[in-house]
C-alpha atoms as a PDB file:
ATOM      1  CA  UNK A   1       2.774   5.808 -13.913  1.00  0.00           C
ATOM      2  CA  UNK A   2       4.711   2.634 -15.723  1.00  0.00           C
ATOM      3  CA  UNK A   3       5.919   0.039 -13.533  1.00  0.00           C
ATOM      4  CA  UNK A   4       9.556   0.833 -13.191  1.00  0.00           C
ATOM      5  CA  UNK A   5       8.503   4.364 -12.589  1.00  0.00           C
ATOM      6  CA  UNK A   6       6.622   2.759  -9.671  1.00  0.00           C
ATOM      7  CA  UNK A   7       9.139   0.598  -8.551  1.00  0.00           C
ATOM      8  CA  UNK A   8      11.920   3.453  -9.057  1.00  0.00           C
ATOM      9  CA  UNK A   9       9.886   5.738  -6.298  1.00  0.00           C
ATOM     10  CA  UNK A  10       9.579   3.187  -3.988  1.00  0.00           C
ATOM     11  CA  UNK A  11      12.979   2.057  -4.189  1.00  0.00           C
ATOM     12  CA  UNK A  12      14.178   5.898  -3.476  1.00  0.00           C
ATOM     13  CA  UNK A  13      11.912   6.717  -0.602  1.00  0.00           C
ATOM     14  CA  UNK A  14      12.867   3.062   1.085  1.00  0.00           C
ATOM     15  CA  UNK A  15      15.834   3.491   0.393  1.00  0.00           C
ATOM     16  CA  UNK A  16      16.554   0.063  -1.109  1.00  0.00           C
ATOM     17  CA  UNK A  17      19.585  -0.959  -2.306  1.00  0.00           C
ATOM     18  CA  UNK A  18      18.180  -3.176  -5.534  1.00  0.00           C
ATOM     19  CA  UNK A  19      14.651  -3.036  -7.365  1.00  0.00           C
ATOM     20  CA  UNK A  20      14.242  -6.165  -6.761  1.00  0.00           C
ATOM     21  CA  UNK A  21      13.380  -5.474  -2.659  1.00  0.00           C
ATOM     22  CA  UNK A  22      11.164  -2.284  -3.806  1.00  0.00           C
ATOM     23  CA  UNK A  23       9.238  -4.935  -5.315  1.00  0.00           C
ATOM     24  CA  UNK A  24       9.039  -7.684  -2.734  1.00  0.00           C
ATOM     25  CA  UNK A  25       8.306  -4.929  -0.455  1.00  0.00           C
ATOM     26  CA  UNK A  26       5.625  -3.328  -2.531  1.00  0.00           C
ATOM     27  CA  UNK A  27       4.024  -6.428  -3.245  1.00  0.00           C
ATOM     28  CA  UNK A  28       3.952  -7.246   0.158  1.00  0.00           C
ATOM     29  CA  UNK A  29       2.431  -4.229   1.871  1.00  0.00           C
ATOM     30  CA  UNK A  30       0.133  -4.261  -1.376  1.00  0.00           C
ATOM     31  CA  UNK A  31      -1.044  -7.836  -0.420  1.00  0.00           C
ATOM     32  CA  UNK A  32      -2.178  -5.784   3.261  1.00  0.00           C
ATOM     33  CA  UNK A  33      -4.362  -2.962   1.678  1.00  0.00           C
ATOM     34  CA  UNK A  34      -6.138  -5.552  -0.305  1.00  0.00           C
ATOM     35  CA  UNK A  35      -7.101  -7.335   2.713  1.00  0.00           C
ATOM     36  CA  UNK A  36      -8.246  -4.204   4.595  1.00  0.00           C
ATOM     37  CA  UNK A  37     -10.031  -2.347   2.174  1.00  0.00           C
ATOM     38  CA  UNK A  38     -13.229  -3.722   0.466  1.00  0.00           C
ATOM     39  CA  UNK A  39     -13.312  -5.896  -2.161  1.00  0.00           C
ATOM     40  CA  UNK A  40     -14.607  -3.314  -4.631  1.00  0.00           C
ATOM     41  CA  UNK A  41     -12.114  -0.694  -3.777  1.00  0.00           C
ATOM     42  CA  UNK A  42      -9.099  -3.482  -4.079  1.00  0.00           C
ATOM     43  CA  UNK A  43     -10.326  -3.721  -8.070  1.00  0.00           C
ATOM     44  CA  UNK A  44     -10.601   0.262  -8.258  1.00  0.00           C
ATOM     45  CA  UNK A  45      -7.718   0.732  -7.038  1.00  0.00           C
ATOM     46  CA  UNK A  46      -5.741  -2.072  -8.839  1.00  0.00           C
ATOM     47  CA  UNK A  47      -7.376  -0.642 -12.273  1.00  0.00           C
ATOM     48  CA  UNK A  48      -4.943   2.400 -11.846  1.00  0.00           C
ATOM     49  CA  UNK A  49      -1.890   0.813 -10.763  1.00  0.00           C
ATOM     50  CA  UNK A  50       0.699  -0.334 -13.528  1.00  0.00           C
ATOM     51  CA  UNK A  51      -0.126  -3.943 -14.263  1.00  0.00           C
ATOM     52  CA  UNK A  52       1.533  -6.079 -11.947  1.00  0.00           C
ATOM     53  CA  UNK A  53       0.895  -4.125  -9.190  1.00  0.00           C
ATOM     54  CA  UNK A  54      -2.793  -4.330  -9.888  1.00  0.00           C
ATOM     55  CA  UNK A  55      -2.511  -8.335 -10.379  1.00  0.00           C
ATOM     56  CA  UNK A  56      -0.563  -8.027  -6.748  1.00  0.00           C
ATOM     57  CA  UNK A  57      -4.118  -6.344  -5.537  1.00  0.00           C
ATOM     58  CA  UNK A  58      -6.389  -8.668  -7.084  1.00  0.00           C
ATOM     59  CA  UNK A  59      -5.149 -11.861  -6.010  1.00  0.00           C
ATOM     60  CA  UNK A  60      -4.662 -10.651  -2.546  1.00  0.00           C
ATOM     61  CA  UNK A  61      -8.495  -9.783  -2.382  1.00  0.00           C
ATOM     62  CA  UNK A  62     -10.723 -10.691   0.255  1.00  0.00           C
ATOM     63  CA  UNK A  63     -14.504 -12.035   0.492  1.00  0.00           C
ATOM     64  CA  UNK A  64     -14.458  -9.010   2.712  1.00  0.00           C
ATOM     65  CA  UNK A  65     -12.743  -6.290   4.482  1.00  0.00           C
ATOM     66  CA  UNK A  66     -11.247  -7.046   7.900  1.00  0.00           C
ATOM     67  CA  UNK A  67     -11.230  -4.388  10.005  1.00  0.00           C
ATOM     68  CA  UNK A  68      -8.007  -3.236  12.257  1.00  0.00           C
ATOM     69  CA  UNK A  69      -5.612  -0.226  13.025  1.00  0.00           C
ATOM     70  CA  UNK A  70      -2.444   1.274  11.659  1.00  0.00           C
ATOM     71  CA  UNK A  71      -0.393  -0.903  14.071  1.00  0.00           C
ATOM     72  CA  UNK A  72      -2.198  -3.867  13.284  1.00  0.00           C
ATOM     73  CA  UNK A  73      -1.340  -3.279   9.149  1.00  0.00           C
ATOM     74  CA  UNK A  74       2.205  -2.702  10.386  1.00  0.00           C
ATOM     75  CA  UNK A  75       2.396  -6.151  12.063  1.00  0.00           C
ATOM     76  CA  UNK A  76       1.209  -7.649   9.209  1.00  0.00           C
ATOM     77  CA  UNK A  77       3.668  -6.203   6.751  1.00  0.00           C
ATOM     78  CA  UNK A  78       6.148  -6.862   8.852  1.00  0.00           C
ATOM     79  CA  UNK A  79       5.489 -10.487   9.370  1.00  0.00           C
ATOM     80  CA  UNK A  80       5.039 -10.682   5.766  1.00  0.00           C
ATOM     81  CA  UNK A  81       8.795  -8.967   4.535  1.00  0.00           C
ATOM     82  CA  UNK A  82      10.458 -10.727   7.818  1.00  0.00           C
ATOM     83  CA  UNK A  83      11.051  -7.072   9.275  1.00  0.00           C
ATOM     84  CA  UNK A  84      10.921  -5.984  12.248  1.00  0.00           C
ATOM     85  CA  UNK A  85       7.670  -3.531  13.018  1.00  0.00           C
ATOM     86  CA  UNK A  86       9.236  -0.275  12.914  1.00  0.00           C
ATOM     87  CA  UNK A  87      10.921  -1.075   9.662  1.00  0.00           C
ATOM     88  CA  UNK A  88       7.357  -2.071   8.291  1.00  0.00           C
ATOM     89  CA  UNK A  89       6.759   1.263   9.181  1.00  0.00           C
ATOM     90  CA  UNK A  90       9.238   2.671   6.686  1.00  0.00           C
ATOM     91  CA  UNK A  91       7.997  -0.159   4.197  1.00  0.00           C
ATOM     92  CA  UNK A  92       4.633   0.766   4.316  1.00  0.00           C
ATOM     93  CA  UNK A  93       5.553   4.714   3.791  1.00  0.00           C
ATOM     94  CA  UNK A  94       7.469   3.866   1.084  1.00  0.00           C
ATOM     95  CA  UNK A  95       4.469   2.083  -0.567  1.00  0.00           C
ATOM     96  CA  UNK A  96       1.625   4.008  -0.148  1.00  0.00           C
ATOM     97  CA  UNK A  97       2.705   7.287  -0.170  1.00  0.00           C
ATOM     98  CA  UNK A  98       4.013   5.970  -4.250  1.00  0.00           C
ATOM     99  CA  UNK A  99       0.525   4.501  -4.392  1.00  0.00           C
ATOM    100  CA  UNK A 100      -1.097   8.007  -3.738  1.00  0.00           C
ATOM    101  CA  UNK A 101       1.317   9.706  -6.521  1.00  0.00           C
ATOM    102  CA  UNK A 102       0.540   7.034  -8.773  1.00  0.00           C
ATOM    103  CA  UNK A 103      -4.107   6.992  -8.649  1.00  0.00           C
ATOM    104  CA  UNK A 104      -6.325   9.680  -8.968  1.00  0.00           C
ATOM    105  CA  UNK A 105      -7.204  12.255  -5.995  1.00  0.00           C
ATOM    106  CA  UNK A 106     -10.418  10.543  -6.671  1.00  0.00           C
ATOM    107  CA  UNK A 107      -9.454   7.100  -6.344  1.00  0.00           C
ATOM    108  CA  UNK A 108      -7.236   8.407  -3.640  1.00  0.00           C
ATOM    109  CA  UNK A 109      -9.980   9.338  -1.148  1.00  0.00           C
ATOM    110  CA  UNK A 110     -11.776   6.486  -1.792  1.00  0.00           C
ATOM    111  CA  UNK A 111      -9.148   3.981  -0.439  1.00  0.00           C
ATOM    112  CA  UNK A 112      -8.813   6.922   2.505  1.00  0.00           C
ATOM    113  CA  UNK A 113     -12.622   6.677   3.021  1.00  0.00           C
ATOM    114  CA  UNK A 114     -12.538   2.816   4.144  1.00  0.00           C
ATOM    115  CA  UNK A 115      -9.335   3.553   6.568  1.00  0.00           C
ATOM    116  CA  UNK A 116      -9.431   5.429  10.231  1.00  0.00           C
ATOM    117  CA  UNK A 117      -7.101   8.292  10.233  1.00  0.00           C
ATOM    118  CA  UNK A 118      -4.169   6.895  11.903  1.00  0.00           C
ATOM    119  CA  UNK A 119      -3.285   5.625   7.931  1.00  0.00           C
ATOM    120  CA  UNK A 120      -2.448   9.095   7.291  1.00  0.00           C
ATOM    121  CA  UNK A 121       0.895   8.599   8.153  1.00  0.00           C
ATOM    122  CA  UNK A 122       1.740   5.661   5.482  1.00  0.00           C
ATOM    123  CA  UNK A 123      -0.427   7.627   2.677  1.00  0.00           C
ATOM    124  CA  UNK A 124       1.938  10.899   3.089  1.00  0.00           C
ATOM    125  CA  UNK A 125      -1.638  12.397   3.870  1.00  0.00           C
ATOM    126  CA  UNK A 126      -1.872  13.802   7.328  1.00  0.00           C
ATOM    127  CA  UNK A 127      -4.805  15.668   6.855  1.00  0.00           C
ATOM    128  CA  UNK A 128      -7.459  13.308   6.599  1.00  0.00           C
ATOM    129  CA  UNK A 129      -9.609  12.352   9.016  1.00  0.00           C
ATOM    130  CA  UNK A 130     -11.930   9.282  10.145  1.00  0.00           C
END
């Protein structure tokens, strides 16, 4: 998936009124799954994301993963896009369920693999479990 493509998606399920917000936002919630997901997984996944988007992942990587719950990743994307936590919510779908479109179902369950289940909501994928 190109960039725009990316950005397009993310735009339509957030239902943002400019591309330039999809991006903010993506880059944003982006910036979160980097921190929360191990350092080797952030360049995995960034190697299948259209090039910004992995540059977004790579220089939001951590030393190591921290370790917290779907509530916890909202709070930080919200204090991150200045939203309010139930709009991070919506952010966050809007993200990650583009993200799982856009990787391999490989790749895919990977990232899953590192998170508890309660992510299942953001990743469009309800069926996975811890």
């Amino acid at each position: 998936m190109k960039y725009d493509e990316f950005l397009a998606r993310v735009r339509e399920r957030g239902e943002y009124s400019h591309q330039d917000e999809a991006a903010k936002v993506t880059e944003e919630v982006l910036g979160v799954l980097a921190g929360r997901i191990s350092p080797d997984e952030v360049d995995d996944l960034a190697s299948q994301l259209p090039g910004p988007l992995g540059q977004v992942l790579a220089g939001a990587k951590q030393q190591q993963a921290e370790s917290y719950g779907i509530e916890e990743f909202y709070r930080r994307v919200a204090e991150r896009t200045g939203a309010r936590p139930r709009t991070a919510l919506w952010d966050a779908a809007a993200v990650l369920t583009t993200v799982a479109d856009a990787v391999s179902g490989g790749e895919l369950n990977q990232v899953i693999s590192q998170l508890p289940s309660s992510y299942a909501v953001p990743f469009g994928k309800a069926d996975f479990a811890d």
